[in-house]
N, C-alpha and C. Protein backbone atom coordinates (compact mmCIF):
# COMPACT_ATOMS: atom_id res chain seq x y z
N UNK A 1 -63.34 -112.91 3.55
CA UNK A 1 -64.45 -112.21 4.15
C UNK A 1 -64.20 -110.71 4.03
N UNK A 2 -65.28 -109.61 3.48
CA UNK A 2 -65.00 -108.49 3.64
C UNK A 2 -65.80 -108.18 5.09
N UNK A 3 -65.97 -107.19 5.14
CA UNK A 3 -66.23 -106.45 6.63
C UNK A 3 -65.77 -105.08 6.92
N UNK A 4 -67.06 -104.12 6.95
CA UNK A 4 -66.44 -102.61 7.12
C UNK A 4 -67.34 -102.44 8.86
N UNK A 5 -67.27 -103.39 9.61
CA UNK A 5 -67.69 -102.88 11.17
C UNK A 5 -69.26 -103.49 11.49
N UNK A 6 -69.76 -103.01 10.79
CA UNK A 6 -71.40 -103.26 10.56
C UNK A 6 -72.08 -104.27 9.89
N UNK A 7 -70.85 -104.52 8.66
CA UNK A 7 -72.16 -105.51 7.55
C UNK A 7 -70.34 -106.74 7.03
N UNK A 8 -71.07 -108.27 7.06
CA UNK A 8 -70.15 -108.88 6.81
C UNK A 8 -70.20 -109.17 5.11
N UNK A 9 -69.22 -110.03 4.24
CA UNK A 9 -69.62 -110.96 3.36
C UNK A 9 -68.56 -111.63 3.02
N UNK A 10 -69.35 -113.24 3.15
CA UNK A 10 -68.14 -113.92 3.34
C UNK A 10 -68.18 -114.84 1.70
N UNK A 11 -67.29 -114.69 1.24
CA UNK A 11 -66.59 -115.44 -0.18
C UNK A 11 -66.00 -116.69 0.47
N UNK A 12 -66.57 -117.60 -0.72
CA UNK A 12 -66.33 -118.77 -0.45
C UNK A 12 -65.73 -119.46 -1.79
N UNK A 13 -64.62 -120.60 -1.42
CA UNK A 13 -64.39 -121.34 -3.05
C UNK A 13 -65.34 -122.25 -3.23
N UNK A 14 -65.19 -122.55 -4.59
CA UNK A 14 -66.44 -123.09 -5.50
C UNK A 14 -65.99 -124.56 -5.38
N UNK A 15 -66.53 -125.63 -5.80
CA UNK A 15 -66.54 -126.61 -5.92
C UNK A 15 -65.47 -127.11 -7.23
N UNK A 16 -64.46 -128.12 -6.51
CA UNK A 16 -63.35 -127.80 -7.69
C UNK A 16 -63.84 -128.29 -8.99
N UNK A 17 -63.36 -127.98 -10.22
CA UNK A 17 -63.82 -128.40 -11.29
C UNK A 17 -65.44 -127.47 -11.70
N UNK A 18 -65.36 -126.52 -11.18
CA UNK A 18 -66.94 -125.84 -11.36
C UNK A 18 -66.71 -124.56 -12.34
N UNK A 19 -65.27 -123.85 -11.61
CA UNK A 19 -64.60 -123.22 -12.66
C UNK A 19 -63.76 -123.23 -13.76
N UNK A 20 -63.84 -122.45 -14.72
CA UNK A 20 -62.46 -122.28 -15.63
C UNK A 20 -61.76 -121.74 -15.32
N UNK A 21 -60.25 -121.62 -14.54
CA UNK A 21 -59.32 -120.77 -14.23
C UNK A 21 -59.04 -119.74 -14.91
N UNK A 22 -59.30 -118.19 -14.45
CA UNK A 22 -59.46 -117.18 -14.93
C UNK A 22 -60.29 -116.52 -15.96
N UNK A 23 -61.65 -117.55 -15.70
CA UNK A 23 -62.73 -117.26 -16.41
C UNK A 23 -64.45 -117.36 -15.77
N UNK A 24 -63.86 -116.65 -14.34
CA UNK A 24 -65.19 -116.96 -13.45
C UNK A 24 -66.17 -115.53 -14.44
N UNK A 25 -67.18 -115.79 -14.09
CA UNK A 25 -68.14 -115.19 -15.19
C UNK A 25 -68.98 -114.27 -13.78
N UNK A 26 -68.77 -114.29 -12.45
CA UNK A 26 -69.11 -113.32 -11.04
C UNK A 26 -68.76 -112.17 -11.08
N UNK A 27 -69.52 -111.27 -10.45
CA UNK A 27 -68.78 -110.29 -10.15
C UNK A 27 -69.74 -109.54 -8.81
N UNK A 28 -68.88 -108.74 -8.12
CA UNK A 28 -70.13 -108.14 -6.87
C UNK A 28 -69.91 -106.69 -6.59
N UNK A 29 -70.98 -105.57 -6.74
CA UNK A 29 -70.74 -104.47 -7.20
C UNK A 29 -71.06 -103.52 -5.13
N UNK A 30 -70.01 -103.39 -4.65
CA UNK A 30 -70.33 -102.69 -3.28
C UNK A 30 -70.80 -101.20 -3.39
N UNK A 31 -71.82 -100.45 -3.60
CA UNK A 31 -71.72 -99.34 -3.23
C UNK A 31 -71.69 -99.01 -1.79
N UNK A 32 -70.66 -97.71 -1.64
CA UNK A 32 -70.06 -97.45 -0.47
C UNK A 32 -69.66 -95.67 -0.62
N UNK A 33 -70.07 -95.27 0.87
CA UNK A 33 -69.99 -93.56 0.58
C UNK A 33 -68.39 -93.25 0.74
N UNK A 34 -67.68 -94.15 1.69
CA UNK A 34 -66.26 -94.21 1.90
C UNK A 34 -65.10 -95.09 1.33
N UNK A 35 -65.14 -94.61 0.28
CA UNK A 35 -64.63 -95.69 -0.49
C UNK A 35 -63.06 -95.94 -0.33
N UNK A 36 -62.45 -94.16 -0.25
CA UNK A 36 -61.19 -94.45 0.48
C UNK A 36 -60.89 -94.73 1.16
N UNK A 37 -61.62 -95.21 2.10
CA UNK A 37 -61.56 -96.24 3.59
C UNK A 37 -61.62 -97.17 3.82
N UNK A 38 -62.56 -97.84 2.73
CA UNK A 38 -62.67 -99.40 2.19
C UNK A 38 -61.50 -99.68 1.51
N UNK A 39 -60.74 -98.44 0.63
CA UNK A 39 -59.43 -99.23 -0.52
C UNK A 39 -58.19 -99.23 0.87
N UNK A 40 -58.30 -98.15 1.61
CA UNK A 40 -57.05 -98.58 2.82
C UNK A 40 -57.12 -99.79 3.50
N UNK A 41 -58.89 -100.42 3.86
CA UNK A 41 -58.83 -101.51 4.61
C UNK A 41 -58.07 -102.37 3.77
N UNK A 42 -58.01 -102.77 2.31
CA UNK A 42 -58.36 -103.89 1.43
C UNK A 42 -56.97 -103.42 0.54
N UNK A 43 -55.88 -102.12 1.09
CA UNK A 43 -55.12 -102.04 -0.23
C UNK A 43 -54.22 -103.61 -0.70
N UNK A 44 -54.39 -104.24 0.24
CA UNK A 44 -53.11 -105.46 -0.30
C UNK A 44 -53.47 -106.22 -1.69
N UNK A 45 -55.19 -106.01 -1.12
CA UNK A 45 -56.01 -106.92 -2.40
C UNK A 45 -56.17 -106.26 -3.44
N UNK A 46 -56.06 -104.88 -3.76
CA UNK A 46 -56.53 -104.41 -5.13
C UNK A 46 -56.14 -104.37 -6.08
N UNK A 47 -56.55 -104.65 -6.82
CA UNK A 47 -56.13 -104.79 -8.46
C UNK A 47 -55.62 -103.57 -9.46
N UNK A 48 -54.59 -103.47 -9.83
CA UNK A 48 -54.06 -102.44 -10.25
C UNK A 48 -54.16 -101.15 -9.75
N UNK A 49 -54.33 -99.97 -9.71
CA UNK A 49 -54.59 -98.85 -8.97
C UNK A 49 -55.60 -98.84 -8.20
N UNK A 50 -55.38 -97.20 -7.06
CA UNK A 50 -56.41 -97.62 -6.10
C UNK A 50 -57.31 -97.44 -6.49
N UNK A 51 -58.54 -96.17 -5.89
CA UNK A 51 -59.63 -96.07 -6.21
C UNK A 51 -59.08 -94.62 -7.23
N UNK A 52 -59.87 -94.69 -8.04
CA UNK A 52 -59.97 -93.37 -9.11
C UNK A 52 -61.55 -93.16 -9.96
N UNK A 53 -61.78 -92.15 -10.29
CA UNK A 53 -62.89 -91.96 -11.33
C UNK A 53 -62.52 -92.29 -12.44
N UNK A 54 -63.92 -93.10 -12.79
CA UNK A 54 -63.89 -94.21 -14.28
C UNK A 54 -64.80 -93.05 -14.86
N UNK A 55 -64.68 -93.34 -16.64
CA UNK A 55 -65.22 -92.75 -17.36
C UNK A 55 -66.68 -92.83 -17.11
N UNK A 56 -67.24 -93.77 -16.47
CA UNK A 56 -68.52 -94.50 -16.63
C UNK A 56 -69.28 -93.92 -15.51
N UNK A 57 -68.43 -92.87 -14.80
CA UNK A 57 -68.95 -91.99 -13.53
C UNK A 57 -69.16 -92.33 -12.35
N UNK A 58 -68.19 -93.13 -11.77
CA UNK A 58 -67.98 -94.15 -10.49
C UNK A 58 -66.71 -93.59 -10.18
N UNK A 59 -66.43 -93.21 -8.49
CA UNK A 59 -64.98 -93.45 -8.23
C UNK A 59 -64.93 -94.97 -7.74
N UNK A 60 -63.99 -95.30 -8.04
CA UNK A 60 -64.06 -97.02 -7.68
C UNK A 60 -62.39 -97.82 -7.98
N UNK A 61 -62.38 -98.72 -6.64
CA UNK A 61 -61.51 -99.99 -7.22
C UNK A 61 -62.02 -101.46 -7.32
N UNK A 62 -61.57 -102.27 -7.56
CA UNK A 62 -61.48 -103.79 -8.00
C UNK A 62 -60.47 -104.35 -7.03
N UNK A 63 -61.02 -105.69 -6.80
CA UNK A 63 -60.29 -106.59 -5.94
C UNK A 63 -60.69 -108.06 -6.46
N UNK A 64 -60.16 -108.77 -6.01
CA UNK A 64 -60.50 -110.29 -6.60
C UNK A 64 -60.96 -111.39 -5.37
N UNK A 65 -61.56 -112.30 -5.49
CA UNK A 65 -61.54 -113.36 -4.41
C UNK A 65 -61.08 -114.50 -4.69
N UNK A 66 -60.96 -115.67 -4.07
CA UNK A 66 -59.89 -116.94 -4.62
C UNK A 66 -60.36 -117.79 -5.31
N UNK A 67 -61.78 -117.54 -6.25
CA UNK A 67 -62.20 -117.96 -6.99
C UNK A 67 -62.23 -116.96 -8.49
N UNK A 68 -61.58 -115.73 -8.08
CA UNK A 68 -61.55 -114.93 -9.10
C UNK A 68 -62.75 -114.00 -9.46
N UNK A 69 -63.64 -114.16 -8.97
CA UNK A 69 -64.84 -113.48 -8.91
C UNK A 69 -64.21 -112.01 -8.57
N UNK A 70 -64.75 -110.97 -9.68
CA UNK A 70 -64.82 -109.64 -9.61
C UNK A 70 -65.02 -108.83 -8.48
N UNK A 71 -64.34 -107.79 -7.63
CA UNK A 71 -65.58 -107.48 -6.31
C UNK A 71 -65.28 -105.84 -6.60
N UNK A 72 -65.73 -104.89 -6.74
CA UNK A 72 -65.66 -103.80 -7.06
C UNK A 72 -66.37 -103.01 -6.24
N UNK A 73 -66.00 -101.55 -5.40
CA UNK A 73 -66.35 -101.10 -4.36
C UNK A 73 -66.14 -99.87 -4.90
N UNK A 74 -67.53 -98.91 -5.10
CA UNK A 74 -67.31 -97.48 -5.31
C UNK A 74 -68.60 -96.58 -5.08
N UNK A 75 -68.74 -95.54 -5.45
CA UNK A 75 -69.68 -94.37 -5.35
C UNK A 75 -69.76 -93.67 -6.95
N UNK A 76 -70.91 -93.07 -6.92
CA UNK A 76 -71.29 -92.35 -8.11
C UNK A 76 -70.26 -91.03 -7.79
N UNK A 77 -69.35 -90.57 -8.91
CA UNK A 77 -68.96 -89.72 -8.85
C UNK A 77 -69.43 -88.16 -8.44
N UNK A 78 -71.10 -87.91 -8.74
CA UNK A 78 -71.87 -86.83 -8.21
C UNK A 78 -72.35 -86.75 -6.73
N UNK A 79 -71.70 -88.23 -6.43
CA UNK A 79 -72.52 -88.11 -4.55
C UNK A 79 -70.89 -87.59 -3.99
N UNK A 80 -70.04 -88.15 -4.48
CA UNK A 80 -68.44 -88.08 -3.58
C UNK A 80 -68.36 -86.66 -3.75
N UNK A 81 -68.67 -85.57 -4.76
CA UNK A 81 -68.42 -84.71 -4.89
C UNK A 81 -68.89 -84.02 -4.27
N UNK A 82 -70.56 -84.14 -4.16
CA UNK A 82 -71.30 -83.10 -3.21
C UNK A 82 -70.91 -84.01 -1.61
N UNK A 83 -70.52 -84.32 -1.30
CA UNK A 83 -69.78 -84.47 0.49
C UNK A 83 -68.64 -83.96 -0.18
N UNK A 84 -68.11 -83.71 -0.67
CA UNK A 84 -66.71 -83.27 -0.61
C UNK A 84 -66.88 -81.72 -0.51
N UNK A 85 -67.49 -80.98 -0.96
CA UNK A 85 -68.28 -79.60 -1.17
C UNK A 85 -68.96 -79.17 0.50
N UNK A 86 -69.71 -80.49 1.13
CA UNK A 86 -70.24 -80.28 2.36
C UNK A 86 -69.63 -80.62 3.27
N UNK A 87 -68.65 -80.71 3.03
CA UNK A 87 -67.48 -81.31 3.75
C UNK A 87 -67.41 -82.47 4.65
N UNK A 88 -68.25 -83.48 4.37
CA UNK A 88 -68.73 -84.07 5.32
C UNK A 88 -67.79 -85.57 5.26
């Protein structure tokens, strides 16, 4: 289950035999204004580094669920910047 206070979502496993092990074809894209707050809740789960800016103009990390399904939690690199500027 994720959960940042306000909004739940709960991941569930699939029906056995539904997947190919390490070939779930899911993925779930969180936009979030606090993203470094979401990678502290969740650091145990993340997948290789924390959150950083991708070429593709997202700061963002990746996490997995126990079906392997993708879950990726980030912000457009032009919104993090202007709060960072407004200090907010």
């Amino acid at each position: 289950m994720l959960s940042n206070g306000t909004g739940q979502l709960h991941l569930t496993t699939t029906v056995k035999g539904w997947l190919i092990p390490g070939r779930n074809p899911f993925g779930l894209y969180f936009y979030m204004e606090d993203v470094d707050a979401w990678a502290k809740e969740f650091r145990d789960e993340i997948l290789g580094k924390g959150p950083e800016e991708k070429p593709w103009g997202t700061y963002e990390f990746a996490m997995s669920d126990p079906d392997e399904t993708l879950v990726r939690v980030g912000c457009p690199n032009r919104l993090r910047k202007v709060r960072m500027i407004e200090g907010v």
